[in-house]
Protein backbone atom coordinates (compact mmCIF):
# COMPACT_ATOMS: atom_id res chain seq x y z
CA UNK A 1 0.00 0.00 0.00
CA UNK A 2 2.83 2.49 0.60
CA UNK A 3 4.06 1.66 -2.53
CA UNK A 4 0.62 3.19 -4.05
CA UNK A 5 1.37 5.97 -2.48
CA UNK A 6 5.01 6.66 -3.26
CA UNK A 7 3.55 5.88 -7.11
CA UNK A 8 1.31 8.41 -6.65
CA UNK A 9 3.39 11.31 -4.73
CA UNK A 10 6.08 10.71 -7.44
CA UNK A 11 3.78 11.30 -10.19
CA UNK A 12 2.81 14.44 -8.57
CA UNK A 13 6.09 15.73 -7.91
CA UNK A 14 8.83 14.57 -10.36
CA UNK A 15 11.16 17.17 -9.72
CA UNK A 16 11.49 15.86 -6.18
CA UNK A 17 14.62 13.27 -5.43
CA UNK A 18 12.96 9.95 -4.74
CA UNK A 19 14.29 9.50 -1.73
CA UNK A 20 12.82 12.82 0.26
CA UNK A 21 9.49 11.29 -1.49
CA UNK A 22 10.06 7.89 0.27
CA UNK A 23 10.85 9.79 3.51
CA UNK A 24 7.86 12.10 3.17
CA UNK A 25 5.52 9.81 2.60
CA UNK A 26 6.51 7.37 5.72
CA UNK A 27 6.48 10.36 7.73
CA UNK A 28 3.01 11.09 6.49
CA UNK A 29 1.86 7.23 6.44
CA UNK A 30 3.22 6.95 10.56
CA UNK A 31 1.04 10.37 10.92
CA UNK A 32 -2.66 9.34 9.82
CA UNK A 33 -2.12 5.89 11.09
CA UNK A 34 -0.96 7.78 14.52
CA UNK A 35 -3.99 10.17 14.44
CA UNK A 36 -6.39 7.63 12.96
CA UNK A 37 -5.25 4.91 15.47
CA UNK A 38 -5.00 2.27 13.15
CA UNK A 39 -2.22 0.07 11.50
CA UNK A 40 -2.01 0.76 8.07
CA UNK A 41 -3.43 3.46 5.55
CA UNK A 42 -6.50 2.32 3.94
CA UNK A 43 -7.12 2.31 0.20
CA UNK A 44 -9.87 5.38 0.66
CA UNK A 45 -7.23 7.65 2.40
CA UNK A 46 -4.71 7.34 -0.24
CA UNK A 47 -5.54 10.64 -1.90
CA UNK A 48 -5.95 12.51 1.03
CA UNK A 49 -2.47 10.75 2.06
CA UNK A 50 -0.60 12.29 -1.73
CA UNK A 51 -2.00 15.77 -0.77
CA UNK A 52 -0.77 15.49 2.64
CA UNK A 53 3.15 14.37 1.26
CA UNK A 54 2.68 17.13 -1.32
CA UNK A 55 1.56 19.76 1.00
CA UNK A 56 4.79 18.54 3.62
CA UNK A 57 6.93 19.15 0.89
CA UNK A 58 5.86 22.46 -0.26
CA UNK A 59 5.64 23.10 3.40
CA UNK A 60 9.51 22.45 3.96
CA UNK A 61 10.27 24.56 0.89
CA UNK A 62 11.17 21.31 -1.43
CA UNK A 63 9.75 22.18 -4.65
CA UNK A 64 11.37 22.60 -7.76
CA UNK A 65 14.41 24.47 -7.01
CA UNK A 66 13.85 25.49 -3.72
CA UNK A 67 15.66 22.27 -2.70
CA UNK A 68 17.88 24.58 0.31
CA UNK A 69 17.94 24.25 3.72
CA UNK A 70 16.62 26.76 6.12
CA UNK A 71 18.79 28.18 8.76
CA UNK A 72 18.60 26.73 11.97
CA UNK A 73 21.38 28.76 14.24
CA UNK A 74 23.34 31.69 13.92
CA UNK A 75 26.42 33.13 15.46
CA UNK A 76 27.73 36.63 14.92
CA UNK A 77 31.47 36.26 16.58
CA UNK A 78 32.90 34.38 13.32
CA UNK A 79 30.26 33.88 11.56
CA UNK A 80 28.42 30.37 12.41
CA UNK A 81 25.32 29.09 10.23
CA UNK A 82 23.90 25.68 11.00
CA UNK A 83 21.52 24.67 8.26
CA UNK A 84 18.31 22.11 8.99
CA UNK A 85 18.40 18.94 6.49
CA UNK A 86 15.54 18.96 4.40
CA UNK A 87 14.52 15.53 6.85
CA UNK A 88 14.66 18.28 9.75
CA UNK A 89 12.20 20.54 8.30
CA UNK A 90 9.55 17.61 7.22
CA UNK A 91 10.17 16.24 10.67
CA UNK A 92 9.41 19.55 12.33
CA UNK A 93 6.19 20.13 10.11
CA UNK A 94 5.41 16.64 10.31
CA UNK A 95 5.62 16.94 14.64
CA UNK A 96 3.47 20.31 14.66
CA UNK A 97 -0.44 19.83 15.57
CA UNK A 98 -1.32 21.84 12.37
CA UNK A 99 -0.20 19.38 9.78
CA UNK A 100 -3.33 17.05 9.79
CA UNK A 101 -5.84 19.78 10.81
CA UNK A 102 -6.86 20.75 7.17
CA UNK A 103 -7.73 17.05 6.16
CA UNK A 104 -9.44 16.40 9.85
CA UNK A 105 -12.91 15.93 8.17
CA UNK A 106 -11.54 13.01 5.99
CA UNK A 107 -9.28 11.61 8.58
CA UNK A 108 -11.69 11.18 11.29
CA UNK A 109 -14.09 9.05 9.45
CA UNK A 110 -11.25 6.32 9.76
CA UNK A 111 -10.39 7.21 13.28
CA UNK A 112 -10.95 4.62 15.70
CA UNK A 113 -10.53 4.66 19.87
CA UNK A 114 -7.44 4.14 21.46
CA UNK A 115 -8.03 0.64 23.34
């Protein structure tokens, strides 16, 4: 099934390295099965799971040619910049409480109770 998705996200996004597509859509996959409180994605959320990767991405600045990190520290005696990896940024997205709001309608008909 995550393979579906990865199909899916890829043809969406070409211009994204395969590999930020693989991580983005785990991350996103281990986030509606968190929320939803079930095991695996089902087949009706797979949609919903492609806009999700596709919104992370754009999110963490990842499209196209925006492919560079964002600053995470600076120092002013020397000049220090520490850069996030573009895995940082999803991660941090990813983490927030925002990132599943938009798609709550469509997730919470497949959310179950915690037992």
């Amino acid at each position: 099934m995550k393979e579906n998705l990865l199909q899916k996200v890829a043809n969406l996004l070409p211009e994204i390295p395969l590999e930020m597509l693989e991580f983005a859509c785990d991350l996103t996959w281990q986030s509606i099965c968190n929320y939803c409180n079930i095991d695996s994605v089902p087949e009706g959320l797979l949609p919903i799971a492609a806009m999700l990767v596709k919104n992370l991405l754009q999110s963490a600045r990842l499209s196209e040619n925006q492919l560079q990190p964002a600053v995470k520290g600076v120092s002013r005696g020397d000049t220090s910049f520490t850069f996030a990896s573009a895995a940082e940024q999803m991660t941090l997205i990813a983490s927030a409480n925002t990132f599943l709001l938009d798609y709550h309608a469509q997730l919470n008909a497949y959310r179950k109770m915690r037992k």
